[in-house]
C-alpha atoms as a PDB file:
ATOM      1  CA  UNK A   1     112.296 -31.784  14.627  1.00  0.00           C
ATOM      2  CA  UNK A   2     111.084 -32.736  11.524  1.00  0.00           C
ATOM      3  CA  UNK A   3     108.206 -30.942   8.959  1.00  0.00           C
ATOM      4  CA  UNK A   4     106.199 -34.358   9.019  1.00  0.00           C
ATOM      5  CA  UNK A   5     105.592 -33.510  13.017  1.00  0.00           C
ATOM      6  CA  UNK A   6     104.348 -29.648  12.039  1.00  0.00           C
ATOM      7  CA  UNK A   7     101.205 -28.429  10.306  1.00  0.00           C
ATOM      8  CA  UNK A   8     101.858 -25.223   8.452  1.00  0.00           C
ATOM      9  CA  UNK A   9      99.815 -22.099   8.729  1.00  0.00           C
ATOM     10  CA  UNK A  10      97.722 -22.107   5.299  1.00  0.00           C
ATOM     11  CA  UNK A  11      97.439 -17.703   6.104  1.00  0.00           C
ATOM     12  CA  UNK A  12      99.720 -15.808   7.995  1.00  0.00           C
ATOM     13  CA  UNK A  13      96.641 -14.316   9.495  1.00  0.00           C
ATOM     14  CA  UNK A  14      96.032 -17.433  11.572  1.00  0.00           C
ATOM     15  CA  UNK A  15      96.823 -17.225  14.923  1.00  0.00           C
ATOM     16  CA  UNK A  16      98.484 -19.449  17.389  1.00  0.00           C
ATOM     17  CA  UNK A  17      96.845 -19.561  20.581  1.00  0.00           C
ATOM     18  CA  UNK A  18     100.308 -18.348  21.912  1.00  0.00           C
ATOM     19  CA  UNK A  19     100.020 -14.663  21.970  1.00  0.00           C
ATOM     20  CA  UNK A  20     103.257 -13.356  20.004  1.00  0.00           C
ATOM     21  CA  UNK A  21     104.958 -10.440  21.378  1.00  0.00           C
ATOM     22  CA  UNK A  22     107.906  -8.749  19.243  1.00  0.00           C
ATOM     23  CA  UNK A  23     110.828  -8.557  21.500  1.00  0.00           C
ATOM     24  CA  UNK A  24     112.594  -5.220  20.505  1.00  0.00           C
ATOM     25  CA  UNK A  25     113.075  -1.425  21.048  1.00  0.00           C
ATOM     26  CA  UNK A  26     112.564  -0.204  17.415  1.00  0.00           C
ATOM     27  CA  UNK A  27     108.773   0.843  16.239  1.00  0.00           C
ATOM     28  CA  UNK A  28     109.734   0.601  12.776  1.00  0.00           C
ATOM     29  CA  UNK A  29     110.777  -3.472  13.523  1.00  0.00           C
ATOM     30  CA  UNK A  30     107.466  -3.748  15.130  1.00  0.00           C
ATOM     31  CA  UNK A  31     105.348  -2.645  11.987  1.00  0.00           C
ATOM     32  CA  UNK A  32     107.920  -4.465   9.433  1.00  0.00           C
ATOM     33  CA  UNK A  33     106.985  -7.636  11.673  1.00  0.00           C
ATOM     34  CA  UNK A  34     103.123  -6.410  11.494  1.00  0.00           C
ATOM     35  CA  UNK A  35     103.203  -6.508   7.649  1.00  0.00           C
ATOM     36  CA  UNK A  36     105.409  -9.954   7.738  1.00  0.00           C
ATOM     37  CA  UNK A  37     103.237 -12.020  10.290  1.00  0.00           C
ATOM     38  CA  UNK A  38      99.983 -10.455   9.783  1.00  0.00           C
ATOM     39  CA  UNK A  39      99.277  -9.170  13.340  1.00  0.00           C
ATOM     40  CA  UNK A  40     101.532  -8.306  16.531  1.00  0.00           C
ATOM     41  CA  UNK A  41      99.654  -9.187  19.790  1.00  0.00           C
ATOM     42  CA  UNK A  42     102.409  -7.083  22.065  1.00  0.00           C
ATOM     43  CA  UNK A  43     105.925  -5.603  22.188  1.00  0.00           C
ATOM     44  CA  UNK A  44     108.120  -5.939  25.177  1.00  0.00           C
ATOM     45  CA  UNK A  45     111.037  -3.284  25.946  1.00  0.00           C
ATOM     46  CA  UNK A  46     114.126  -3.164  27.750  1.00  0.00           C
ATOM     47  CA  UNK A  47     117.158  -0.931  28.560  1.00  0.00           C
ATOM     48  CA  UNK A  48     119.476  -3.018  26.369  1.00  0.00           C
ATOM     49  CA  UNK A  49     116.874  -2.536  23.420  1.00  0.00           C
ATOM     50  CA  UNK A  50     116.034   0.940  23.861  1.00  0.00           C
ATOM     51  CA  UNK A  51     119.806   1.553  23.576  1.00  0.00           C
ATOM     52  CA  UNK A  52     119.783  -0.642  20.281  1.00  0.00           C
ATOM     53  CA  UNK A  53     117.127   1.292  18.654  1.00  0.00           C
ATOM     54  CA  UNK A  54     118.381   3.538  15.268  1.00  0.00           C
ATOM     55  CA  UNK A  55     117.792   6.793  16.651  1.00  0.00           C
ATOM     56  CA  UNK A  56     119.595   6.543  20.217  1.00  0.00           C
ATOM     57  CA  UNK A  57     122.108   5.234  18.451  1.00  0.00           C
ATOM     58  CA  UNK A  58     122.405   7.973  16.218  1.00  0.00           C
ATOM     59  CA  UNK A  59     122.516  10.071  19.361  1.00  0.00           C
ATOM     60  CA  UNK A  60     125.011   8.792  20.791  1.00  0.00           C
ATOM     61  CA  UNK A  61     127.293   8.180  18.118  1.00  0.00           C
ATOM     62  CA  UNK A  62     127.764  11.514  17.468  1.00  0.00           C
ATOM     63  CA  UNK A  63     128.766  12.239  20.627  1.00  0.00           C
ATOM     64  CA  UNK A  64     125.289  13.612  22.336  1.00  0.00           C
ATOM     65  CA  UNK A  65     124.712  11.303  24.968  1.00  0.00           C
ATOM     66  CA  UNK A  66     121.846  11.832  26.946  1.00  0.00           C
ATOM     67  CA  UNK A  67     121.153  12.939  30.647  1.00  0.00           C
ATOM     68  CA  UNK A  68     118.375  10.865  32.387  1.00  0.00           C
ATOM     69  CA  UNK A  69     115.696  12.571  31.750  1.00  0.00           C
ATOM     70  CA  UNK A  70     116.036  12.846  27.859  1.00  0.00           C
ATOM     71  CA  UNK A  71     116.432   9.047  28.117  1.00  0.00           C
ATOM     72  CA  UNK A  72     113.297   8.975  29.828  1.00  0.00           C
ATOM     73  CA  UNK A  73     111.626  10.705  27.295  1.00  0.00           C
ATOM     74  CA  UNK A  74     113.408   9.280  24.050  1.00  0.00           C
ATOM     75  CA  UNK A  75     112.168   5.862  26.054  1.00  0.00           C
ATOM     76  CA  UNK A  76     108.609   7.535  26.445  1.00  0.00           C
ATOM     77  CA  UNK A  77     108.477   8.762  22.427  1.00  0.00           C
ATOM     78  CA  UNK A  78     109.349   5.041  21.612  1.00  0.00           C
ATOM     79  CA  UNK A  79     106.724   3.307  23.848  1.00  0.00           C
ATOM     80  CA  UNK A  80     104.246   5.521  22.115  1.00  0.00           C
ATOM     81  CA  UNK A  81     104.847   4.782  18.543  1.00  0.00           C
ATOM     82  CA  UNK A  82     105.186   1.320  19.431  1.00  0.00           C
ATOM     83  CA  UNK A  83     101.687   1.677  20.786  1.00  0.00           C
ATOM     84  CA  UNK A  84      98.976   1.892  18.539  1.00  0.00           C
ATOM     85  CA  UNK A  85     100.770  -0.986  16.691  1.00  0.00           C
ATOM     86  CA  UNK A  86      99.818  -3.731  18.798  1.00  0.00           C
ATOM     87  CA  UNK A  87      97.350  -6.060  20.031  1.00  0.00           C
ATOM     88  CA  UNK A  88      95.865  -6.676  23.403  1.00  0.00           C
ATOM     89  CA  UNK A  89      98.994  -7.913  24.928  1.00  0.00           C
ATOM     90  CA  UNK A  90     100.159  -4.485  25.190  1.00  0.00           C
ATOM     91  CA  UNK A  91     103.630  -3.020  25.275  1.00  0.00           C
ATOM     92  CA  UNK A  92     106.062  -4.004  28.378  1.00  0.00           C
ATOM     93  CA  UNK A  93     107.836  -1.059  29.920  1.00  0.00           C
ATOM     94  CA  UNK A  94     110.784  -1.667  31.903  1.00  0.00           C
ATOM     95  CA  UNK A  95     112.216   0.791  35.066  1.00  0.00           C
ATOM     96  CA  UNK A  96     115.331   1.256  35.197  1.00  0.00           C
ATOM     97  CA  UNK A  97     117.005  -0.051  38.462  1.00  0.00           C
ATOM     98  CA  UNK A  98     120.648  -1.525  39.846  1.00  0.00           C
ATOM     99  CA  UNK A  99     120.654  -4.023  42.043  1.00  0.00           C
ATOM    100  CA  UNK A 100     120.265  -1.192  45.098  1.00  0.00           C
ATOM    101  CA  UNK A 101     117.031   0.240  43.510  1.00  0.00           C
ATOM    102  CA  UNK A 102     114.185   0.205  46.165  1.00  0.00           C
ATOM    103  CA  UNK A 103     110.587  -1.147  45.584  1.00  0.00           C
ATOM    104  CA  UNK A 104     109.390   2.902  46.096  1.00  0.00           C
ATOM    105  CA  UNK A 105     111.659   4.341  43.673  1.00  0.00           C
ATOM    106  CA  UNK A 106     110.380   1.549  41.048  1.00  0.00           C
ATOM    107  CA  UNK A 107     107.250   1.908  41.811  1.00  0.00           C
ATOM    108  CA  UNK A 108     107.740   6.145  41.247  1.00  0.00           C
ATOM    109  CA  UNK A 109     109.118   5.025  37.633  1.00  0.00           C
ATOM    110  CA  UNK A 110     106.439   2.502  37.241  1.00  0.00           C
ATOM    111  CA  UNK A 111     103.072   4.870  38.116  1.00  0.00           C
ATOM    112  CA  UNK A 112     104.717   7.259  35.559  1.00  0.00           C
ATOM    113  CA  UNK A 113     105.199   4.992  32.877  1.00  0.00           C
ATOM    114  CA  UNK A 114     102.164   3.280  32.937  1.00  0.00           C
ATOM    115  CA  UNK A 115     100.558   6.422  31.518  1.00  0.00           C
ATOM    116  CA  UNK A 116     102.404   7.130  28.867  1.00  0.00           C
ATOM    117  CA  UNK A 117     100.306   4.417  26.750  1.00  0.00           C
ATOM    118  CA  UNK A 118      96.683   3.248  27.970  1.00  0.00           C
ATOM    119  CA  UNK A 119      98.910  -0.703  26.992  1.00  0.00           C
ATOM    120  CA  UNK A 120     101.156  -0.631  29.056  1.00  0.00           C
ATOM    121  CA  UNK A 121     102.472  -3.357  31.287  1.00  0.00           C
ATOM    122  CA  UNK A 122     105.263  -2.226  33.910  1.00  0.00           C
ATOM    123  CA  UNK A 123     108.653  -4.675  33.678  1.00  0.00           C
ATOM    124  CA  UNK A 124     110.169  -4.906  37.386  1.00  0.00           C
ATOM    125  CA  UNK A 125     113.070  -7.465  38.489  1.00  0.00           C
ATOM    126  CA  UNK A 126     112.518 -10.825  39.996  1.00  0.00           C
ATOM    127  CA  UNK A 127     114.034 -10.216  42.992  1.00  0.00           C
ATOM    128  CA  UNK A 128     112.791  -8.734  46.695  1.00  0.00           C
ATOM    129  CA  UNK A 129     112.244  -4.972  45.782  1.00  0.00           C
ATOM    130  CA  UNK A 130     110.934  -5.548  42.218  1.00  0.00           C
ATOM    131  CA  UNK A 131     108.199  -7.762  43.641  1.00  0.00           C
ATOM    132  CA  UNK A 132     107.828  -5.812  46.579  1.00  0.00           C
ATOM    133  CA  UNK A 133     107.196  -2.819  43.920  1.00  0.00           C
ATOM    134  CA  UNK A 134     104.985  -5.458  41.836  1.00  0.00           C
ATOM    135  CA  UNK A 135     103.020  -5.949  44.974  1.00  0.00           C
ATOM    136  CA  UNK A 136     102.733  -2.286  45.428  1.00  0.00           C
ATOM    137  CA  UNK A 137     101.341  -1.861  42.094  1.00  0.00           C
ATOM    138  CA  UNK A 138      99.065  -4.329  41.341  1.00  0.00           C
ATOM    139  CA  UNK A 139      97.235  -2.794  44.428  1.00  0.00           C
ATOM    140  CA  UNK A 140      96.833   0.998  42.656  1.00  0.00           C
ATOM    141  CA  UNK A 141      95.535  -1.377  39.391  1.00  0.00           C
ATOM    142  CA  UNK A 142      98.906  -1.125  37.694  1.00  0.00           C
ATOM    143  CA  UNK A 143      99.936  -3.647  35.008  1.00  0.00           C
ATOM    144  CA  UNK A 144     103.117  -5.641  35.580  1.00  0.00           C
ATOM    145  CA  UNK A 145     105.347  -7.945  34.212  1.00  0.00           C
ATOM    146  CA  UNK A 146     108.131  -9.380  35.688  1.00  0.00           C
ATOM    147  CA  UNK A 147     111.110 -10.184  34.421  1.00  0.00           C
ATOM    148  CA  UNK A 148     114.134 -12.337  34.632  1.00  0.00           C
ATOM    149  CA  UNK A 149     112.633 -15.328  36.231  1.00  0.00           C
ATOM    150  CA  UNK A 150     114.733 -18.173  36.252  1.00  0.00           C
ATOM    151  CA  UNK A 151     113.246 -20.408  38.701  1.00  0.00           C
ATOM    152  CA  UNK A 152     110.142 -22.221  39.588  1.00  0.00           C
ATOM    153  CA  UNK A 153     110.031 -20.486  42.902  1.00  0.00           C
ATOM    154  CA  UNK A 154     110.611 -17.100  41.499  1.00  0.00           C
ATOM    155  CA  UNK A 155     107.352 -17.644  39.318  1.00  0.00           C
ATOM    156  CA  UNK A 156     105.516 -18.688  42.694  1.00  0.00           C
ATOM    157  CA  UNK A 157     106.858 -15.786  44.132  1.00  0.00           C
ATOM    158  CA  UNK A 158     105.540 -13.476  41.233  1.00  0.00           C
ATOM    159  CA  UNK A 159     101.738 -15.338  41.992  1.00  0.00           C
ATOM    160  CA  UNK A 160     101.688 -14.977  45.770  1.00  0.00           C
ATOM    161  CA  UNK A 161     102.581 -11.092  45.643  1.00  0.00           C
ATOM    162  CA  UNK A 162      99.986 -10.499  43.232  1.00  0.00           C
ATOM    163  CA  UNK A 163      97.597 -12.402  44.016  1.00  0.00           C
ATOM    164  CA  UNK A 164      94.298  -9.988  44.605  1.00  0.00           C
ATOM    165  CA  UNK A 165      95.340  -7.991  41.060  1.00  0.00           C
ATOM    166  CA  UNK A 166      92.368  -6.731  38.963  1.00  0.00           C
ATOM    167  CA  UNK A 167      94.398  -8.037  36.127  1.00  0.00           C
ATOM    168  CA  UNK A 168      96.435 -10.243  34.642  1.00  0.00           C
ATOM    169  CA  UNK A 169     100.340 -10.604  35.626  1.00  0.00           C
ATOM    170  CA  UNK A 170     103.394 -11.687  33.656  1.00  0.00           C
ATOM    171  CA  UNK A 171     105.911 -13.710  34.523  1.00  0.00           C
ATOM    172  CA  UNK A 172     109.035 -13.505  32.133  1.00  0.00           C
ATOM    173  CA  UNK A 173     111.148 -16.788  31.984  1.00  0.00           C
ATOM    174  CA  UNK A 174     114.200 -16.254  29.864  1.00  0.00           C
ATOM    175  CA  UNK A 175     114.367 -19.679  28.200  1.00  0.00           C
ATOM    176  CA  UNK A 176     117.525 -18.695  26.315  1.00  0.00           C
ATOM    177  CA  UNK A 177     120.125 -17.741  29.443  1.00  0.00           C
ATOM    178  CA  UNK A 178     118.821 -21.025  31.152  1.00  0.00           C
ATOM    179  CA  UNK A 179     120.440 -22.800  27.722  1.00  0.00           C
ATOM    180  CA  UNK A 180     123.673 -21.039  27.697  1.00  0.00           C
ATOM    181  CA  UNK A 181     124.563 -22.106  30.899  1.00  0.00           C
ATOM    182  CA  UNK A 182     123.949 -25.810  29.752  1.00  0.00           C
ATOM    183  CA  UNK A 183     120.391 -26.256  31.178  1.00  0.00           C
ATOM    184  CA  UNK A 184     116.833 -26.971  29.642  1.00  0.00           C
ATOM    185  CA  UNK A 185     115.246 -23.555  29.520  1.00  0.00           C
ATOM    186  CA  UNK A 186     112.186 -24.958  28.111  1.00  0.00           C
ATOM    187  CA  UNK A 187     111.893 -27.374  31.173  1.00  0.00           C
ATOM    188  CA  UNK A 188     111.103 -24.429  33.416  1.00  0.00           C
ATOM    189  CA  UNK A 189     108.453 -23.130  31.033  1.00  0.00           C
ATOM    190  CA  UNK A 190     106.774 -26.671  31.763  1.00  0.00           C
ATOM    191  CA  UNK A 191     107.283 -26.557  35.497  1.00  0.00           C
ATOM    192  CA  UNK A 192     105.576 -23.153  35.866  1.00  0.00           C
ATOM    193  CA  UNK A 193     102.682 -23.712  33.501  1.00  0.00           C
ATOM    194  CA  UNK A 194     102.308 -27.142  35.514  1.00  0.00           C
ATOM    195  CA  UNK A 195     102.415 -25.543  39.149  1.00  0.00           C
ATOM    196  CA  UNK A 196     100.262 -22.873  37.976  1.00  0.00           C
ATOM    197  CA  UNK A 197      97.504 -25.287  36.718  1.00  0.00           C
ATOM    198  CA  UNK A 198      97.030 -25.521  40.935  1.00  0.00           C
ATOM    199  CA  UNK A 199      96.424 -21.977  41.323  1.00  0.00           C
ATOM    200  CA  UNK A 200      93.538 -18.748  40.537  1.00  0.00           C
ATOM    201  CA  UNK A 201      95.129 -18.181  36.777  1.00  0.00           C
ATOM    202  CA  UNK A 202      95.982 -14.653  37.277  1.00  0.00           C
ATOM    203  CA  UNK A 203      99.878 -14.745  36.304  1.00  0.00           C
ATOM    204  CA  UNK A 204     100.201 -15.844  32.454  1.00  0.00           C
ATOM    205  CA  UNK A 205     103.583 -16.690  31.402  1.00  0.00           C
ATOM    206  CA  UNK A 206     105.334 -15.105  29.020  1.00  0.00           C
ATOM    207  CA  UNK A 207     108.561 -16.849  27.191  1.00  0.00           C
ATOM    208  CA  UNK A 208     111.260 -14.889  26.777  1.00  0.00           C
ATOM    209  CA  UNK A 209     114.715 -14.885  25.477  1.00  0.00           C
ATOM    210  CA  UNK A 210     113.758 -17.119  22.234  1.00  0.00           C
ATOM    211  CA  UNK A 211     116.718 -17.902  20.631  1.00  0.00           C
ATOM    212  CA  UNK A 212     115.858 -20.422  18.028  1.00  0.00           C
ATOM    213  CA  UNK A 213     112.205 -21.436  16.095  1.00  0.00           C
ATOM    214  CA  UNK A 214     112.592 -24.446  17.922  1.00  0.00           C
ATOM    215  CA  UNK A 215     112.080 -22.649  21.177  1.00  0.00           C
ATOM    216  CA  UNK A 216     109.134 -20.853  19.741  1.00  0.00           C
ATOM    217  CA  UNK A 217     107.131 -23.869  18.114  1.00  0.00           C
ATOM    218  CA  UNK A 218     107.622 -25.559  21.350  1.00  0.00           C
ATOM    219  CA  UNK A 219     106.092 -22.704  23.202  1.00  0.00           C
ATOM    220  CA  UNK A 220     102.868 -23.540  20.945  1.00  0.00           C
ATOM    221  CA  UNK A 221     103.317 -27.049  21.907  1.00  0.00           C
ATOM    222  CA  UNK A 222     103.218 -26.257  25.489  1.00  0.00           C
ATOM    223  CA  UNK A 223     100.345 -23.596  25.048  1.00  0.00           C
ATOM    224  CA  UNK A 224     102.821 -20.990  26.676  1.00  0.00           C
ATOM    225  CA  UNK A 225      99.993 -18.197  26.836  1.00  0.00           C
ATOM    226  CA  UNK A 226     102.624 -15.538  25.815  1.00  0.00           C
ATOM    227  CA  UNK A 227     106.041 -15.313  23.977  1.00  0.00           C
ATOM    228  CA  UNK A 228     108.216 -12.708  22.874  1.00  0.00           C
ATOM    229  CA  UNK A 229     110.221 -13.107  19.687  1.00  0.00           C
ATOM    230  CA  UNK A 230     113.180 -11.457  18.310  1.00  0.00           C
ATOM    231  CA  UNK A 231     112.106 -10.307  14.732  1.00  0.00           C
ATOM    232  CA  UNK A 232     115.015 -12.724  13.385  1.00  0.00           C
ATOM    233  CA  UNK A 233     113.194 -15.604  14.838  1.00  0.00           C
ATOM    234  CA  UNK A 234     109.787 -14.156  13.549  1.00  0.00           C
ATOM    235  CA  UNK A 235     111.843 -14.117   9.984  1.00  0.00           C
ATOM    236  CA  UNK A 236     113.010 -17.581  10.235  1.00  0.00           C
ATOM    237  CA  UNK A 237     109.147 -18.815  10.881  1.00  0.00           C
ATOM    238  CA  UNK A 238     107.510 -16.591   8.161  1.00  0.00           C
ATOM    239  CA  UNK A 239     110.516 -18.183   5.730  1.00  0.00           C
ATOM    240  CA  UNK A 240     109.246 -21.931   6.370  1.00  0.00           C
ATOM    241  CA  UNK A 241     105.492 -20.931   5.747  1.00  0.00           C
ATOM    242  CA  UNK A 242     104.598 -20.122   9.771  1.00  0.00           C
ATOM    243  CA  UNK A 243     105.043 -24.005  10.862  1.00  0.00           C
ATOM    244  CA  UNK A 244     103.146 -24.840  14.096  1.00  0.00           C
ATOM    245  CA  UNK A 245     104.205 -28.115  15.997  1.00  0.00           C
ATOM    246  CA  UNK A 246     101.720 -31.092  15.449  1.00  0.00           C
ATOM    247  CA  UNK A 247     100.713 -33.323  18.335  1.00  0.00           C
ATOM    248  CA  UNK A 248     103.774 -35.688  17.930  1.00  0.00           C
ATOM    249  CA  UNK A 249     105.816 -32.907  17.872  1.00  0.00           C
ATOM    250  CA  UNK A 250     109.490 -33.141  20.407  1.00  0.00           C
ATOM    251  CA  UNK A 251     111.812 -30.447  21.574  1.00  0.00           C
ATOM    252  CA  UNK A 252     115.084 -32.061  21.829  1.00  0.00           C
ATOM    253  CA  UNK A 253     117.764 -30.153  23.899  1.00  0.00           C
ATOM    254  CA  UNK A 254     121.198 -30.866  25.271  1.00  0.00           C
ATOM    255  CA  UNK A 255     121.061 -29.242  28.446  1.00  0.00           C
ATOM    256  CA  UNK A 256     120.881 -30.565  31.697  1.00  0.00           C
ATOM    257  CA  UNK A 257     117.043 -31.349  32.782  1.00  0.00           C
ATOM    258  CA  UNK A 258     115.896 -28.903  34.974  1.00  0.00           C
ATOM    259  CA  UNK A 259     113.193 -31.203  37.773  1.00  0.00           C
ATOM    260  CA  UNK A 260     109.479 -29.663  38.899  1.00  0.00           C
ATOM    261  CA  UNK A 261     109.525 -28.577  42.546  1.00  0.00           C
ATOM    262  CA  UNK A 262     106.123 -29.287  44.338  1.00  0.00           C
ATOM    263  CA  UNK A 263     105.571 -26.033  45.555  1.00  0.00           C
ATOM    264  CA  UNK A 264     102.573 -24.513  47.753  1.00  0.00           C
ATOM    265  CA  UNK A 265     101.627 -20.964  46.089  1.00  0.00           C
ATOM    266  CA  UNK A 266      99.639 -19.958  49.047  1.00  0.00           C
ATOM    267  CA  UNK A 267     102.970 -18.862  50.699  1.00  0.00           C
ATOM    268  CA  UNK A 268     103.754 -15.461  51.807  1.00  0.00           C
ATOM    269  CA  UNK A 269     106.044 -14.327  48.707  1.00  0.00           C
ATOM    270  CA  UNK A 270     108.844 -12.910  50.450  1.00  0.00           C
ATOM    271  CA  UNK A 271     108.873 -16.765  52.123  1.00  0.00           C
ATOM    272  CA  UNK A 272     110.440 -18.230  48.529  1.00  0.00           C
ATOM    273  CA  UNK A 273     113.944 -18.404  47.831  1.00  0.00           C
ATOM    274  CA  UNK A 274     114.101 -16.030  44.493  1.00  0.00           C
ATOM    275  CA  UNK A 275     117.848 -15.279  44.775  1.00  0.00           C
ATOM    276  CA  UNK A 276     119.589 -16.557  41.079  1.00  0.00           C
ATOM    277  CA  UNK A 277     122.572 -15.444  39.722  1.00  0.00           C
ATOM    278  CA  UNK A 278     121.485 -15.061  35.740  1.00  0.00           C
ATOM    279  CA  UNK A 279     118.568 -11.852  36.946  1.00  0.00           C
ATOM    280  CA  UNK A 280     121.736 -10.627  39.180  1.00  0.00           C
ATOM    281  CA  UNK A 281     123.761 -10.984  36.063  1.00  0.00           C
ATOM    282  CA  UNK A 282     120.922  -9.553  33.691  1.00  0.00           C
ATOM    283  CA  UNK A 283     120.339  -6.353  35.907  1.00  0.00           C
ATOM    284  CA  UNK A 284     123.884  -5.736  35.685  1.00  0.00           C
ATOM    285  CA  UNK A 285     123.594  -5.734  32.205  1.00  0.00           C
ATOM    286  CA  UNK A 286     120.468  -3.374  31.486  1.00  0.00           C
ATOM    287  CA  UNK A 287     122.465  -1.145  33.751  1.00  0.00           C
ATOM    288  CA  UNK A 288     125.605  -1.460  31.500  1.00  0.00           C
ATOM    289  CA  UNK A 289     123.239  -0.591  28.536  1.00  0.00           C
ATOM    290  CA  UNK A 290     121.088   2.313  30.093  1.00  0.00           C
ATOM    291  CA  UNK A 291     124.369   4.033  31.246  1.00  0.00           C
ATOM    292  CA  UNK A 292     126.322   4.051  27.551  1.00  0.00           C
ATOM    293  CA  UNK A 293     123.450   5.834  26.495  1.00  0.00           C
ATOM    294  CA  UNK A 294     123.781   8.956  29.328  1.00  0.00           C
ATOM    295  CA  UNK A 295     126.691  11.768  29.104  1.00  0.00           C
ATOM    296  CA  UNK A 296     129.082  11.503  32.254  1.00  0.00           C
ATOM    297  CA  UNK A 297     127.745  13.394  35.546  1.00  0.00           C
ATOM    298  CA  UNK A 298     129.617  16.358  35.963  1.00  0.00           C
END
């Protein structure tokens, strides 16, 4: 990539069509990046972040870990700063689940959360019972996004069990884990957005795990309709001006293509094959994170 194939952003006010979410768990971040950028269309949360943010930290570092309900509400007094902060994109909220969590007991967590903030988008999994709990959702006019897709026929899964919503759905690819194990994350962004071109538009897609400016600008190349950014990534892009990728812009990466399945989305969801290792492998972390937050049962 080279600065003859970007433009640059003449105000950081401008906007890129690609709505930019911050990707974090600390409300102070979010505002820093406010100031930096010039506007924050969303936030997205997550276990792992929550238990990054200053104060839990503090918390638990002096030895005052916390039982699950004062997570819940530490988790409930963040959301709500992070709140009036942001944009139309709203702030994702993610349930806390293992990989034995049913769709009910998500759905319980998910019809509480959603009014802690009147922006809030619900995170579930990407697998059976978190779309199951999607579907549930959608139906009682619930926001959702869902999270840790790493497969084309997870996204179609995501569209066929909420198809029928009152508004729109998000779909989660994490670009980044697809690149650590040696593939082309941003190839699955381009498969989705391409078999989704066939459908009603009611699932946007929203890139996740951005791990370089590279990933981001070609997000805007792709006219990814969402994306949420680490704040270091955010820096790196306010430090060269706000680039933006100009129409002879290319993405080089040296992963392993990943092809475009032709796919019917008028399936039955639970008819796609949504099993992948890397959203076993990420649930198992959120867990890890959620529970080095909580004092020992007993």
């Amino acid at each position: 990539m080279h600065q003859d194939n970007e433009s640059v952003l003449s105000r950081k006010s401008e906007r890129p069509k690609t709505k930019i979410l911050v990707d974090g768990g600390d409300p102070e971040e979010t505002l820093r990046m406010k100031n930096l950028v010039g506007f924050v269309d969303g936030q997205t949360t997550n276990p792992s972040l929550i238990a990054k943010n200053p104060d839990i930290i503090k918390l638990v570092a002096s030895g005052n870990k916390l039982s699950e309900q004062q997570e819940n509400d530490e988790y409930k007094k963040i959301v709500q700063r992070i709140a009036p902060l942001v944009g139309d994109a709203g702030v994702s909220i993610e349930v806390f689940s293992d990989l034995d969590t049913s769709a009910e007991h998500m759905l319980r967590q998910g019809e509480e959360m959603y009014g802690w903030i009147p922006n809030a988008y619900i995170k579930y999994p990407c697998t059976s019972e978190g779309l199951r709990a999607a579907h549930l959702s959608v139906a009682r006019g619930i926001r959702v996004n869902i999270t840790l897709c790493f497969s084309q026929a997870q996204a179609a899964a995501v569209y066929a069990a909420t198809k029928g919503t009152q508004t729109p759905v998000y779909v989660s690819p994490f670009i980044g884990r697809l690149d650590g194990i040696g593939q082309n994350g941003m190839d699955l962004i381009k498969s989705i957005k391409r078999m989704f071109a066939k459908g009603d538009g009611h699932v946007l897609i929203l890139a996740a795990s951005i791990r370089s400016l590279e990933h981001l600008l070609c997000c805007f190349f792709l006219g990814t309709e969402l994306a949420t950014v680490p704040t270091k990534i955010l820096e790196q892009w306010a430090a060269k001006k706000f680039p933006m990728p100009g129409p002879d812009f290319v993405y080089r990466s040296s992963g392993i293509p990943i092809g475009y399945e032709d796919i019917d989305l008028e399936q039955p969801w639970e008819n796609f094959a949504i099993e992948h290792e890397l959203t076993r492998t990420g649930i198992q972390k959120f867990v890890a994170d959620y529970q080095a937050t909580l004092g020992r049962p007993g």
